[in-house]
Protein backbone atom coordinates (compact mmCIF):
# COMPACT_ATOMS: atom_id res chain seq x y z
CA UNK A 1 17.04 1.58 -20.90
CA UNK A 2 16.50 4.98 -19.57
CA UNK A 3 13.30 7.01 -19.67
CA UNK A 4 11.85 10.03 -19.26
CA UNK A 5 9.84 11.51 -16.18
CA UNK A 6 7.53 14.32 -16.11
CA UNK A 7 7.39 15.81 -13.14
CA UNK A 8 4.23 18.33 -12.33
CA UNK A 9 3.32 20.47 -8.78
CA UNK A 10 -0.54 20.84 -9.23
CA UNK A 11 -3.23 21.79 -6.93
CA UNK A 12 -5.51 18.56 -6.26
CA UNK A 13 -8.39 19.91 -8.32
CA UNK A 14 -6.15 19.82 -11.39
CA UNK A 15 -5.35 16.48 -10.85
CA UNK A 16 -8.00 14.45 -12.36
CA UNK A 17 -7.40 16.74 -15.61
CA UNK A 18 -4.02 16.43 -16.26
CA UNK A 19 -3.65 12.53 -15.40
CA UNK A 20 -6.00 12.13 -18.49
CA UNK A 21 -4.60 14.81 -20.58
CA UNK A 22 -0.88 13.01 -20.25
CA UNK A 23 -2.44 9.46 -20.53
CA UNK A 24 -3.62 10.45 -23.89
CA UNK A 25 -0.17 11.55 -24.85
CA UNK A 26 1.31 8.16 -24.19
CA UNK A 27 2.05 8.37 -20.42
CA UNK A 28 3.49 4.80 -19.67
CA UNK A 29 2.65 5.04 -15.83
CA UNK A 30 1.61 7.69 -13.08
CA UNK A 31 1.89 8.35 -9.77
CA UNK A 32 0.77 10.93 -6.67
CA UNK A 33 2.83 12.50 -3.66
CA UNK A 34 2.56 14.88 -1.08
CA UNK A 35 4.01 17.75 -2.27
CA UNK A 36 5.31 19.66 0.97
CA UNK A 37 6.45 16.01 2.39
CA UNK A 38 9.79 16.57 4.23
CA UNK A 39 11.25 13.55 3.78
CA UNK A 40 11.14 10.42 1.65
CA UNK A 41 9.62 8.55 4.36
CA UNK A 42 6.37 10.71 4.75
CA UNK A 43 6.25 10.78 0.08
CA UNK A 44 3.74 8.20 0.68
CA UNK A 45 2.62 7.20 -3.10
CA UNK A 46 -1.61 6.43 -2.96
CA UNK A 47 -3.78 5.69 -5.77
CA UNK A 48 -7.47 7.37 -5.27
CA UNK A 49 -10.45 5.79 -6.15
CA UNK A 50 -12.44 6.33 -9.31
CA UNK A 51 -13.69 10.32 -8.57
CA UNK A 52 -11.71 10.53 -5.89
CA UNK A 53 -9.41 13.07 -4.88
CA UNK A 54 -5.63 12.97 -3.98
CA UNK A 55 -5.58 13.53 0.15
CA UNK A 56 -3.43 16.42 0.33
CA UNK A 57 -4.50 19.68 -1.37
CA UNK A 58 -0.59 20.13 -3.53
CA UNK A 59 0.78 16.92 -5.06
CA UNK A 60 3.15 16.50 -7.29
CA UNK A 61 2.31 14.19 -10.26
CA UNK A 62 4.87 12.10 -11.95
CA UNK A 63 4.58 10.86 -15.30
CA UNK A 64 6.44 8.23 -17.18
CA UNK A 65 7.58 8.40 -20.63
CA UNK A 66 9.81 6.48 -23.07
CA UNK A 67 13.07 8.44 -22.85
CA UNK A 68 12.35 9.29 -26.73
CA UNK A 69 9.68 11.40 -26.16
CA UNK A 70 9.92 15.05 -27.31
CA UNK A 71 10.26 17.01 -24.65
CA UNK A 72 9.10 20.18 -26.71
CA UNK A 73 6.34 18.30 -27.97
CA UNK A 74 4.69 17.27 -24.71
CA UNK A 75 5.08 20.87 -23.46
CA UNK A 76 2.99 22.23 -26.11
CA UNK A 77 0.35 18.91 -25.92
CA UNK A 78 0.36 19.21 -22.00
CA UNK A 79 -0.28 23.23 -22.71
CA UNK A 80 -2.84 22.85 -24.99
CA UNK A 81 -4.71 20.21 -22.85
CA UNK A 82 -4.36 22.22 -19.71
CA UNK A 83 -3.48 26.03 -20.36
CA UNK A 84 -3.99 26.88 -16.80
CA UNK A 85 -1.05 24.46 -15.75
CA UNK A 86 1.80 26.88 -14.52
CA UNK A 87 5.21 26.14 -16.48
CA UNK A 88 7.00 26.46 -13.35
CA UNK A 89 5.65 23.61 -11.81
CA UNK A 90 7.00 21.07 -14.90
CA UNK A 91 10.48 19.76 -14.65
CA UNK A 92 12.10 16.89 -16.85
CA UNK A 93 14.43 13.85 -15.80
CA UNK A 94 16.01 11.02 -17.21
CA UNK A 95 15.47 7.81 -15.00
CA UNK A 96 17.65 4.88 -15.49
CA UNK A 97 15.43 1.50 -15.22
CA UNK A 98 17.37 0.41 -12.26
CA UNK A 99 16.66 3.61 -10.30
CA UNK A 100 13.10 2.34 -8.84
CA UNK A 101 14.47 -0.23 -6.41
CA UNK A 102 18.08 1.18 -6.39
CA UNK A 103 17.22 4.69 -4.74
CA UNK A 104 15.28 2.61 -1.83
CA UNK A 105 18.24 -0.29 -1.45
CA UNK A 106 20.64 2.44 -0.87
CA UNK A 107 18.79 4.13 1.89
CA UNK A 108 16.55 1.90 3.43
CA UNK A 109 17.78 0.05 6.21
CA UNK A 110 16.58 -3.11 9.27
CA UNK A 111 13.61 -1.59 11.39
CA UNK A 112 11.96 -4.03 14.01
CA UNK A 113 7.68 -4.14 14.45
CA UNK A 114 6.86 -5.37 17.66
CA UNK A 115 9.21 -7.88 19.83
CA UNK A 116 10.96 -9.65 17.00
CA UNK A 117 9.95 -8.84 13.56
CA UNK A 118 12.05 -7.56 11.08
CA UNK A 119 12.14 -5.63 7.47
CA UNK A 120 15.55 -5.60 6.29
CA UNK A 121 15.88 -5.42 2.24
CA UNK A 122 16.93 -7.99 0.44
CA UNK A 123 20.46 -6.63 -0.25
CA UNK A 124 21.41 -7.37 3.60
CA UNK A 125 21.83 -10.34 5.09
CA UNK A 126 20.35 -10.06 9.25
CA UNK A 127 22.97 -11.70 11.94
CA UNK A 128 22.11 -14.78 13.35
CA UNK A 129 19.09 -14.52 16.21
CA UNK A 130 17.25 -17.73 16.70
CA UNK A 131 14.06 -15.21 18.36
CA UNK A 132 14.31 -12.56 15.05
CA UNK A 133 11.39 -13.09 12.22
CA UNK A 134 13.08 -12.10 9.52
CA UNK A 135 11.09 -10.81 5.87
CA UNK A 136 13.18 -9.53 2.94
CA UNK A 137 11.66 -6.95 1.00
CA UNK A 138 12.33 -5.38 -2.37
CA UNK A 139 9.28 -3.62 -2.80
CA UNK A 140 9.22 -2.69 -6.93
CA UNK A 141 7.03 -0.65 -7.64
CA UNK A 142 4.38 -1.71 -4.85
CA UNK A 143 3.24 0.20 -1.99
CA UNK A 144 4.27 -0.99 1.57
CA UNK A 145 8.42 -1.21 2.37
CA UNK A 146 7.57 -0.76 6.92
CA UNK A 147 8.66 2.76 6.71
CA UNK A 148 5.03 4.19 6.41
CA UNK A 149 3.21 4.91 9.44
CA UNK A 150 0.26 2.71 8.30
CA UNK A 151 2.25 -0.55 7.49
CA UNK A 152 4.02 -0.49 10.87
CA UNK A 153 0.95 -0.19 12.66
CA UNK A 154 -0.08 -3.39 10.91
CA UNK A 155 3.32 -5.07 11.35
CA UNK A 156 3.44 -4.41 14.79
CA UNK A 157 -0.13 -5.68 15.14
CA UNK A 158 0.78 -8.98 13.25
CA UNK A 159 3.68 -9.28 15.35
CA UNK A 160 1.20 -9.10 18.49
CA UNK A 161 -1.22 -11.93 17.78
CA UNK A 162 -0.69 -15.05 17.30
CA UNK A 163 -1.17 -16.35 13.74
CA UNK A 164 0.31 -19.70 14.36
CA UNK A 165 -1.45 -22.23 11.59
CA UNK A 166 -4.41 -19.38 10.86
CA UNK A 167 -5.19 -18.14 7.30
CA UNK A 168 -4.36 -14.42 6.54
CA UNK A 169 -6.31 -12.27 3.98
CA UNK A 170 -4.34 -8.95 3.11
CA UNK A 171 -6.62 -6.91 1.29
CA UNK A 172 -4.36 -4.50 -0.60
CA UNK A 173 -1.15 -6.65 -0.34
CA UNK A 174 1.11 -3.98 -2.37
CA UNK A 175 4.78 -5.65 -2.45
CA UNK A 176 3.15 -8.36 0.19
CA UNK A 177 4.86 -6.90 3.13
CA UNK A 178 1.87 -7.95 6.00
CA UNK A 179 1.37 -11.45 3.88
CA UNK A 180 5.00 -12.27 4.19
CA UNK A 181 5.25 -11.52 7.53
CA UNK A 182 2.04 -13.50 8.77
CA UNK A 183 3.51 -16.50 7.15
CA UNK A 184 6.81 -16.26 8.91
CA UNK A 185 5.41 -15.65 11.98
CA UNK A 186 4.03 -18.71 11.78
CA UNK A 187 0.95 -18.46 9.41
CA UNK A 188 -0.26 -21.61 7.83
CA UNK A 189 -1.19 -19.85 4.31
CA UNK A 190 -1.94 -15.99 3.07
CA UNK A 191 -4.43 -15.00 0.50
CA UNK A 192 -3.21 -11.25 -1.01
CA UNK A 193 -5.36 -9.31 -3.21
CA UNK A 194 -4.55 -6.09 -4.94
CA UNK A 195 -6.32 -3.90 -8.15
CA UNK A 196 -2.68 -3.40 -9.41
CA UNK A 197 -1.37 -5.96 -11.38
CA UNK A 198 2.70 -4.85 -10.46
CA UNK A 199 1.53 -5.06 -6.87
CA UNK A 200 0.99 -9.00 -7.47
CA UNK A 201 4.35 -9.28 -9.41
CA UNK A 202 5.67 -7.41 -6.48
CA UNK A 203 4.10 -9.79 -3.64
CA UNK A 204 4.64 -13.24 -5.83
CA UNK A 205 8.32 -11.91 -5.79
CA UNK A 206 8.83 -10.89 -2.67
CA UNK A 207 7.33 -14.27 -1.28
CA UNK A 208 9.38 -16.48 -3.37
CA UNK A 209 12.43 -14.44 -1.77
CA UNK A 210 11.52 -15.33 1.51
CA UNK A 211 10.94 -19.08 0.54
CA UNK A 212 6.63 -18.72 1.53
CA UNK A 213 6.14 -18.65 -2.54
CA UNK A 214 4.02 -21.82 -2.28
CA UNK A 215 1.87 -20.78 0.92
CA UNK A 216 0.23 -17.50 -0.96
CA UNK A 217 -2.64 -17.25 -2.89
CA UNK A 218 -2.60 -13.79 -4.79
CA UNK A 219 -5.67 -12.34 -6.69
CA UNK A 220 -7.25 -9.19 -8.32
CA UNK A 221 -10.15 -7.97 -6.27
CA UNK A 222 -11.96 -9.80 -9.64
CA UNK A 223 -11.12 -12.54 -9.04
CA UNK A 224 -10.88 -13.14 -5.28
CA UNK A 225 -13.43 -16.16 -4.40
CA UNK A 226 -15.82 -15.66 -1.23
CA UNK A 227 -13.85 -16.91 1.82
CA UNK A 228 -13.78 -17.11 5.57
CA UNK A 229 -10.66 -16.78 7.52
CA UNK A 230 -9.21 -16.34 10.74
CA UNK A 231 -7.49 -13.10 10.39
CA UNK A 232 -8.28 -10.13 7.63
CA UNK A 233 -5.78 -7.04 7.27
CA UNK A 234 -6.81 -4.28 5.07
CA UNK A 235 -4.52 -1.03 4.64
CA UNK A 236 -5.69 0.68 2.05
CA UNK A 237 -8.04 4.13 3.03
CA UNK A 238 -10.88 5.31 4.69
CA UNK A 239 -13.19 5.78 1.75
CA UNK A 240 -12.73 2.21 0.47
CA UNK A 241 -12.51 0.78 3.85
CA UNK A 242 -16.46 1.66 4.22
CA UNK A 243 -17.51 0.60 1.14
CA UNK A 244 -15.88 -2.39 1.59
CA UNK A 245 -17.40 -3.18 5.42
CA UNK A 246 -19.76 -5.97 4.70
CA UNK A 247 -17.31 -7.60 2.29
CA UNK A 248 -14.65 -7.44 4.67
CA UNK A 249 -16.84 -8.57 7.56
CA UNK A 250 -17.99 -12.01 5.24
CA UNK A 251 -14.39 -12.77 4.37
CA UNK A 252 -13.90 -12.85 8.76
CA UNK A 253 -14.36 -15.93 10.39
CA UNK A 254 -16.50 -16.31 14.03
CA UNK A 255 -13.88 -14.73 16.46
CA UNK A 256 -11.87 -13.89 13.80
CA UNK A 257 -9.58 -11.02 14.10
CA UNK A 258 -9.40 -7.44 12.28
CA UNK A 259 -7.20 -4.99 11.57
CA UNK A 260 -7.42 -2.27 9.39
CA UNK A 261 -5.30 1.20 8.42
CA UNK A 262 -4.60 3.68 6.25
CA UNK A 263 -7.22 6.13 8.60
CA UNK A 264 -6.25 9.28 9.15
CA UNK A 265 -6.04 10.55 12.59
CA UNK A 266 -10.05 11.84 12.85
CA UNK A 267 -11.35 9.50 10.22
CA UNK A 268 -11.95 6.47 12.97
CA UNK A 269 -15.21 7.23 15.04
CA UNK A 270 -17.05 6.28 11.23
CA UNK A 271 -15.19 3.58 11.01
CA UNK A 272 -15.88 2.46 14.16
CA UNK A 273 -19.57 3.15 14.12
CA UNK A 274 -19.28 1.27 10.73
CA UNK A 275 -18.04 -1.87 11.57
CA UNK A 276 -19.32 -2.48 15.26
CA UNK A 277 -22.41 -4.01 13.46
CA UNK A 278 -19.74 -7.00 13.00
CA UNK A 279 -16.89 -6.84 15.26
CA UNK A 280 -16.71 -6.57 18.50
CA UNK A 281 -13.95 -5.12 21.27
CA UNK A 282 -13.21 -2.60 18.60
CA UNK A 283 -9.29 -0.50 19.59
CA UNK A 284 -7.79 2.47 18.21
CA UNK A 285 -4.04 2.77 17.86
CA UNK A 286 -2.21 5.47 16.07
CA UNK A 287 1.39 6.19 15.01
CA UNK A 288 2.00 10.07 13.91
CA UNK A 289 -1.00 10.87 11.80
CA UNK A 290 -2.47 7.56 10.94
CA UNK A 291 -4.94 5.06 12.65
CA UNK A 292 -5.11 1.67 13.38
CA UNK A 293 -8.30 -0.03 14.02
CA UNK A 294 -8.62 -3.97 14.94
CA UNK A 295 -10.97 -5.97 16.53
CA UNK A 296 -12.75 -9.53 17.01
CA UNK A 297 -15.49 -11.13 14.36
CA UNK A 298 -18.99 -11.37 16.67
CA UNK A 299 -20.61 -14.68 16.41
CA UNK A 300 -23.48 -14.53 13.82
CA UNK A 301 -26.23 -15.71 16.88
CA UNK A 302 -24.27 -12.87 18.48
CA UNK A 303 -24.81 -9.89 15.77
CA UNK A 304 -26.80 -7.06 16.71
């Protein structure tokens, strides 16, 4: 069944506004880019906070409809609701349902993280390496296919340590990318917790593709039970990565390890600062724009 996308270029201030103005017309789903993004690969989708605002100052907003919608109709709702919305900046589409995951198959293809980790989708089969790790991804409608700057630094990271028989938390799994990957590498189980229900469909999916269905434990941030592991990923953003500090440092075992991205390049000294009162041999890595920061759980007779 086809349906009908709304497509706005708005200044970040108007953004709050207009996502409630076209949720109160019946919007079935929305989503935020980077509107002067070059190339598919840097339209990075991100969901803000609660009072939060988009990170780039122009986005453009796209809003799902069912593909009966009046276009007329909105127009004159979506003017009504927000007069100083520029109708320049609103085109229409039709979408076919398949067009989500068929627009990435098509152009996505096998990138490596580290010495043998691989994403290839789930459309192509690898060739025969006994040394390749191999996870196939169809992300949905989840965040995280490798191609982001912030999911390879984590891939390459999980591709450096050794996971063998260790627990992985992924805190913000999206389509389970960095779950999926610790288990292959050798992880003995993965515990993946996202706010968005599709990212959970996505990641229960996406593991039962690559045969790890029964070593993941998947949760909404509700309903994720205190824990201790070995190793805790989060890549999610700065903001929420400070809130979440002492949270994150109670769900790390003694000595366990850290990693944690979706920083912007400038964004890490806090971070740092932040989390030294519970880690220890902190390191900053960064691919284009975007930061990496891991390090080691201190001992609690160790914490300062």
């Amino acid at each position: 069944m086809p349906w009908l996308e709304l497509s706005l270029t708005l200044h970040a201030t108007q953004q709050a506004s207009v996502e409630a103005a076209l949720e109160d017309l019946g919007a079935l789903s929305i989503t935020l880019r980077d509107a002067n993004a070059d190339t598919p690969d840097e339209r990075a989708i991100f969901e803000p906070g609660v009072g939060e605002l988009p990170l780039w100052n122009e986005i453009v907003l796209l809003a799902l409809f069912d593909s009966n919608t009046d276009h007329s109709g909105l127009l004159h709702a979506l003017a009504d609701a927000v007069p100083d919305l520029a109708p320049d900046r609103i085109a229409f589409r039709e979408v076919e349902d398949q067009d989500w995951t068929r627009a990435w198959m098509d152009t996505y293809k096998p990138m490596r993280f580290g010495a043998r980790l691989w994403i290839y989708p789930s459309t192509i089969e690898p060739p025969a390496d006994d040394d390749a790790v191999v996870v196939h991804l169809d992300p949905g409608l989840a965040f995280g296919t490798g191609t982001h700057p912030t999911t390879a630094l984590c891939l390459e990271w999980l591709d450096a340590i050794d996971v063998a028989g260790k627990t992985v938390i992924d805190f913000g799994c999206g389509s389970g990318v960095l779950a999926i990957a610790a288990l292959k590498l050798g992880a003995l189980r993965a515990i993946g917790v996202d706010n968005d229900a599709q990212a959970i469909e996505a990641s229960r999916a996406n593991a039962e593709r690559n045969g790890v269905g029964d070593r993941i434990d998947l949760y909404l941030p509700e309903g994720f039970p205190p824990m201790r592991q070995e190793i805790f990923i989060a890549n999610i953003l700065a903001g929420p990565l400070a809130d979440l500090a002492p949270q994150f440092a109670a769900c790390t075992s003694a000595c366990g390890l850290l990693a944690l991205s979706g920083i912007l390049a400038g964004q890490e000294d806090e971070l740092i600062a932040c989390y030294g009162e519970w880690f220890d041999d902190l390191a900053v890595a960064q691919r284009e724009d975007w930061i990496r920061i891991s390090g080691r759980r201190r001992r609690e007779s160790d914490s300062r």
